[in-house]
C-alpha atoms as a PDB file:
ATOM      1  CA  UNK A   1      24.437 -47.299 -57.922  1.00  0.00           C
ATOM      2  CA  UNK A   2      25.975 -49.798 -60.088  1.00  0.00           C
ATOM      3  CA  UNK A   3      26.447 -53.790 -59.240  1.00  0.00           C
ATOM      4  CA  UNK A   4      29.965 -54.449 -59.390  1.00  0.00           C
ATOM      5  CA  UNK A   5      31.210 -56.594 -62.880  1.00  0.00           C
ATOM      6  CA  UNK A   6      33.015 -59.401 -61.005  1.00  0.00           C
ATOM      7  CA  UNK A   7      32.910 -61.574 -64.355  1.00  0.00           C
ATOM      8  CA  UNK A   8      35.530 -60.801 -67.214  1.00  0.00           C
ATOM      9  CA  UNK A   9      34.439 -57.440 -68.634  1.00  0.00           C
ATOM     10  CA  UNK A  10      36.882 -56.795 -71.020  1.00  0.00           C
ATOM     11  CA  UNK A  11      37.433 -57.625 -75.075  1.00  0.00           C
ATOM     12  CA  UNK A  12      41.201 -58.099 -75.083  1.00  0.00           C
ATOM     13  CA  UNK A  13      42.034 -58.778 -71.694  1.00  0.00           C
ATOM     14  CA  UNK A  14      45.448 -60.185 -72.737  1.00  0.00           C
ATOM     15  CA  UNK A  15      45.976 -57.200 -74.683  1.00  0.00           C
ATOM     16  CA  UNK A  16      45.095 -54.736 -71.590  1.00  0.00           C
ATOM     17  CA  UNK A  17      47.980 -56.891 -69.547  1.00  0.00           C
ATOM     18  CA  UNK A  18      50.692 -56.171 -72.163  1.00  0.00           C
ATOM     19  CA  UNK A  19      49.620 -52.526 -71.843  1.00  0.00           C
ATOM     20  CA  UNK A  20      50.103 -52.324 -68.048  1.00  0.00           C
ATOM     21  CA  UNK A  21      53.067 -54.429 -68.061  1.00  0.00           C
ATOM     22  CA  UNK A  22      54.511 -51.923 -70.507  1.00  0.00           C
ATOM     23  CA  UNK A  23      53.340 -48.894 -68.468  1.00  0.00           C
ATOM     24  CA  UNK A  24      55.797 -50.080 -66.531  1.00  0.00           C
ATOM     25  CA  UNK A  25      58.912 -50.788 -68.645  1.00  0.00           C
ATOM     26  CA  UNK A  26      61.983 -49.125 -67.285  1.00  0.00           C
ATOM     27  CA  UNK A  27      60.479 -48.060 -64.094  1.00  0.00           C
ATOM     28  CA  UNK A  28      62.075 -48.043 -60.678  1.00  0.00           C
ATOM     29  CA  UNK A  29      59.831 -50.013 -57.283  1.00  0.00           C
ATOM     30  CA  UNK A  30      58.980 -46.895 -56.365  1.00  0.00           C
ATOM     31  CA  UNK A  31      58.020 -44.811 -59.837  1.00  0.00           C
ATOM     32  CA  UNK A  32      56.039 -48.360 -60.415  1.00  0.00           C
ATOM     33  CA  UNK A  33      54.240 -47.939 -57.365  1.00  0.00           C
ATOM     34  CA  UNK A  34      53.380 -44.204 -58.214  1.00  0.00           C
ATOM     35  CA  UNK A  35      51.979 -44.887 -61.412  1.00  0.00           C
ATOM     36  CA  UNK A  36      49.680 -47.808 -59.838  1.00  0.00           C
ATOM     37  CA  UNK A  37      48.588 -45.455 -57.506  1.00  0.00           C
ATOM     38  CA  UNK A  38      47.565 -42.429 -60.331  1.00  0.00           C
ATOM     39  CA  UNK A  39      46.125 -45.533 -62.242  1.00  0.00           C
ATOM     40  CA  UNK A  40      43.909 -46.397 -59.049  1.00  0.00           C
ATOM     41  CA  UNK A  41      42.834 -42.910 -58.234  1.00  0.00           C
ATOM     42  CA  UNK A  42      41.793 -42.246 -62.269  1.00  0.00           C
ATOM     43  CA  UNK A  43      39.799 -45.451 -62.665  1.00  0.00           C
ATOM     44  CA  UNK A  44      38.474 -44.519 -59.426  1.00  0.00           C
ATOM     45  CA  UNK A  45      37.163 -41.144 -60.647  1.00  0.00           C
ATOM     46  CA  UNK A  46      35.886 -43.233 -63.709  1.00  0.00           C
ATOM     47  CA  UNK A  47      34.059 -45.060 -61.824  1.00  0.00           C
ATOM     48  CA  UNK A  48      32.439 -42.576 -59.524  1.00  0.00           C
ATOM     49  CA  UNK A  49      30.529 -44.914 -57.605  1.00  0.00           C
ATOM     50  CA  UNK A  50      31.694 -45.579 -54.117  1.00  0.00           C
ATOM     51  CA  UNK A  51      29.993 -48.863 -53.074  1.00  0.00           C
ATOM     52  CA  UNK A  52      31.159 -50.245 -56.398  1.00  0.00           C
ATOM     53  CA  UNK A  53      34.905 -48.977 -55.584  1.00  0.00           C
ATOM     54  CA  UNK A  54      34.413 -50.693 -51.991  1.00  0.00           C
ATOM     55  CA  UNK A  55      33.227 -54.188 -53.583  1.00  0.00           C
ATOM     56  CA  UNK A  56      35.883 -54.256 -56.122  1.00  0.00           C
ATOM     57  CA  UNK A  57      38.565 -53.577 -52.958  1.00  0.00           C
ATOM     58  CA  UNK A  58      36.987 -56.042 -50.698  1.00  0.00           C
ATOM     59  CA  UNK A  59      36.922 -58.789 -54.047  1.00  0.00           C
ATOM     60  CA  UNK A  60      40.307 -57.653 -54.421  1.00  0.00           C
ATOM     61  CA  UNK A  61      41.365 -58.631 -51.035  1.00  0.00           C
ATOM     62  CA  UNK A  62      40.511 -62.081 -50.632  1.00  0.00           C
END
């Protein structure tokens, strides 16, 4: 099992940002919610770990 990264993991995180926000150019509520959700489920499989998945949801919620 891996330790979840809590601290900023990522080289360009401003650059990631503009490439979600333009995932989502031009999209209705509800195709924007449908592409978080595919997002979600393939960063899931990414990740593969489950207790990992669970401490990034429970971070996520508070």
């Amino acid at each position: 099992m891996s330790a979840l990264i809590i601290k900023r993991n990522i080289e360009a995180p401003d650059d990631a940002y503009d490439l979600l926000l333009s995932a989502h150019q031009g999209l209705s509520k509800k195709e924007s919610d449908a592409l978080n959700a595919r997002l979600i489920l393939k960063l899931f499989n990414h990740v593969g770990d489950i207790k990992a998945i669970w401490g990034a949801i429970e971070v996520a919620r508070t």
